[in-house]
C-alpha atoms as a PDB file:
ATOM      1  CA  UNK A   1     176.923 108.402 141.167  1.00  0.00           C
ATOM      2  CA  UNK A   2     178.587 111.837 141.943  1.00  0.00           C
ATOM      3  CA  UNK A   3     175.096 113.269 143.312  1.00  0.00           C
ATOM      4  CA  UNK A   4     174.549 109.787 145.299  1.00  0.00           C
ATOM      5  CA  UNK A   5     174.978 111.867 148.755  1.00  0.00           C
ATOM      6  CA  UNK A   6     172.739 114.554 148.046  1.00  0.00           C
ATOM      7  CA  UNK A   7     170.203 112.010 147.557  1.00  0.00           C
ATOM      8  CA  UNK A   8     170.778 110.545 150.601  1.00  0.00           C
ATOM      9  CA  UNK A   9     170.835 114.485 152.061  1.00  0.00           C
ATOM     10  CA  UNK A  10     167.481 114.558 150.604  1.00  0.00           C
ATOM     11  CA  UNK A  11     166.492 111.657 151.949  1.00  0.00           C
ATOM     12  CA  UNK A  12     167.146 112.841 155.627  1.00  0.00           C
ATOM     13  CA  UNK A  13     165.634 115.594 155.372  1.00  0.00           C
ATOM     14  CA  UNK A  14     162.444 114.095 154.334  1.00  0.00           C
ATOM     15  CA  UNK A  15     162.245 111.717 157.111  1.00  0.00           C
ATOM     16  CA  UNK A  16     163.395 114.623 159.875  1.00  0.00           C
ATOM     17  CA  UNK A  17     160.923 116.671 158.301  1.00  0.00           C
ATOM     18  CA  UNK A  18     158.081 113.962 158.633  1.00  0.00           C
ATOM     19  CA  UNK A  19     159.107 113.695 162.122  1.00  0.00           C
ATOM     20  CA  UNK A  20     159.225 117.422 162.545  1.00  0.00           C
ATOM     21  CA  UNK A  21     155.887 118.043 161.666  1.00  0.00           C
ATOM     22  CA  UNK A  22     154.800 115.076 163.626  1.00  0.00           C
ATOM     23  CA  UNK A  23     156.072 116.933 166.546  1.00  0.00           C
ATOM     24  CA  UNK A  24     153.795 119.958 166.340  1.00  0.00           C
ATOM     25  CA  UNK A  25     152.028 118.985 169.902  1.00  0.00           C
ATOM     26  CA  UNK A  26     155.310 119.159 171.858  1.00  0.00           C
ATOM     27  CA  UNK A  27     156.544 122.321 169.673  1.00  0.00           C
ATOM     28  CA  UNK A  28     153.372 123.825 170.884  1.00  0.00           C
ATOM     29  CA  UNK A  29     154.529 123.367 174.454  1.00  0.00           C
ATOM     30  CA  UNK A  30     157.801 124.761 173.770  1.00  0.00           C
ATOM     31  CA  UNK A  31     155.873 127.889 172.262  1.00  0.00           C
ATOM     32  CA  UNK A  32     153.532 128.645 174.696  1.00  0.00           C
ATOM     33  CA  UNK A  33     156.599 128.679 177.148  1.00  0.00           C
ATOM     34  CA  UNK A  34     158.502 131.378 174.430  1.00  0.00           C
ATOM     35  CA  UNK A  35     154.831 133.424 174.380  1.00  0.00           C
ATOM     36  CA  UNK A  36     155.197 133.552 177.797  1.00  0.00           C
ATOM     37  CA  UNK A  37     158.576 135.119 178.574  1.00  0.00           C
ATOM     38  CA  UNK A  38     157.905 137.131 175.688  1.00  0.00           C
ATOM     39  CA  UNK A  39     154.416 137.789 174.973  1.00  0.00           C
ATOM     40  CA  UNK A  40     155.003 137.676 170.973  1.00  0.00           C
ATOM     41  CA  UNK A  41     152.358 135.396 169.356  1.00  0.00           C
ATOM     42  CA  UNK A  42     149.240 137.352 171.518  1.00  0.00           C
ATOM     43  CA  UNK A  43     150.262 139.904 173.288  1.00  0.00           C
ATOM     44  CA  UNK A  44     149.059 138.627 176.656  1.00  0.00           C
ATOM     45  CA  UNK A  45     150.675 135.890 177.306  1.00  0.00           C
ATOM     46  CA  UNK A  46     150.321 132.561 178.551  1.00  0.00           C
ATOM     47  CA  UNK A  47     147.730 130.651 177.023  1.00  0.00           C
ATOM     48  CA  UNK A  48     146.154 127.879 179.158  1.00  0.00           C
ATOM     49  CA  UNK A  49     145.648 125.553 176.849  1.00  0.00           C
ATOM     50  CA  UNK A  50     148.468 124.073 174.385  1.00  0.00           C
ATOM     51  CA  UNK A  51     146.217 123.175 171.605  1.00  0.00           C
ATOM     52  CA  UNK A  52     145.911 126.732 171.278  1.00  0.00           C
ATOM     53  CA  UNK A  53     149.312 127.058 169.958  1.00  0.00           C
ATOM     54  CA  UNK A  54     148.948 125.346 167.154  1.00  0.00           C
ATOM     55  CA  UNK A  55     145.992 127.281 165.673  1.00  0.00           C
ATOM     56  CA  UNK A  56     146.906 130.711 166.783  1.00  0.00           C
ATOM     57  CA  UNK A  57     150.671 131.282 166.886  1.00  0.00           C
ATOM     58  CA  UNK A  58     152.573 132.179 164.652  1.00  0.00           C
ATOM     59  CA  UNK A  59     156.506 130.864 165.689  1.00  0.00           C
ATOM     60  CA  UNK A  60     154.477 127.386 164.861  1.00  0.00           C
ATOM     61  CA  UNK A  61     153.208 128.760 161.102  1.00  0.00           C
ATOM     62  CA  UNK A  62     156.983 129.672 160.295  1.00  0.00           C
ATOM     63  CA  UNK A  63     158.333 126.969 161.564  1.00  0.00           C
ATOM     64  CA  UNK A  64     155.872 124.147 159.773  1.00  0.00           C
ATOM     65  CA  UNK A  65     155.830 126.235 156.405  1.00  0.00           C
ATOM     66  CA  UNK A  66     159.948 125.865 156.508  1.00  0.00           C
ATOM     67  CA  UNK A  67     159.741 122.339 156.876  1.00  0.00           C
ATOM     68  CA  UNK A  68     157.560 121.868 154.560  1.00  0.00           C
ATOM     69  CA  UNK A  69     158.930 123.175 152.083  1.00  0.00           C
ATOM     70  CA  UNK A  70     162.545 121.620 152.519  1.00  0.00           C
ATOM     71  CA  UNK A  71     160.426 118.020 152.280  1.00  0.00           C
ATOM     72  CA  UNK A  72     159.015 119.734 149.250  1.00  0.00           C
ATOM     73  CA  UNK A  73     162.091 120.842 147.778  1.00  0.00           C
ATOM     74  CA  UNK A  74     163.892 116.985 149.034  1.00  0.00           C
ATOM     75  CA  UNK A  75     161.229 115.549 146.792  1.00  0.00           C
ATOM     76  CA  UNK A  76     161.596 117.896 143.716  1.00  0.00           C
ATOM     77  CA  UNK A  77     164.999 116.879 143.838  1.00  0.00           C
ATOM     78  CA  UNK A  78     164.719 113.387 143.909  1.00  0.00           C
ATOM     79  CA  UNK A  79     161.908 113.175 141.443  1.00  0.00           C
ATOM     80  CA  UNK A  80     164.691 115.458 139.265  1.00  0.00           C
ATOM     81  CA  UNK A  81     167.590 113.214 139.380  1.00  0.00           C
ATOM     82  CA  UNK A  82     165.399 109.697 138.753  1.00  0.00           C
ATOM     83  CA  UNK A  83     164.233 111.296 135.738  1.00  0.00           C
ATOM     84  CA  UNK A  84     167.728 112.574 134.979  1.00  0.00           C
ATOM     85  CA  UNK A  85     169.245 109.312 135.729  1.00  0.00           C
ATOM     86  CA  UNK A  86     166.444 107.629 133.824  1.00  0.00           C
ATOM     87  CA  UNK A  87     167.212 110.044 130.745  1.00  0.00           C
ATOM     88  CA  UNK A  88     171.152 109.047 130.174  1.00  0.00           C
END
């Protein structure tokens, strides 16, 4: 009972990261507007097409390996305390 809201933490940030990585199309957007201030993921720019961004940039790598492994870790968790709670 004393870990009850970390489960529920857990929870969250299973379904945000679901919808996180569900959202790769419009992060790719946001991206290609970042490259194109900054130039980091290519070096030359603006890409023309979005699609791009989700194959060859990197800000979209790091940001998809993060949440996937807090889902990852969320899970490991839960699967932890059932079996703990399951245990005694």
């Amino acid at each position: 009972m004393k870990d009850f809201h970390l489960k529920i933490l857990a929870i969250i940030m299973i379904i945000f990261g679901i919808f996180g990585l569900s959202t790769l199309p419009f992060l790719s957007i946001i991206v290609q507007y970042i490259d194109s201030i900054t130039g980091f993921s290519s070096g030359n720019g603006y890409l023309t097409n979005n699609m791009d961004y989700l194959f060859k940039s990197p800000l979209i790598y790091i940001g998809g390996f993060f949440v996937f492994i807090s889902i990852i870790l969320a899970i490991i968790y839960l699967v932890y305390s059932f079996f703990k709670a399951k245990r005694g």
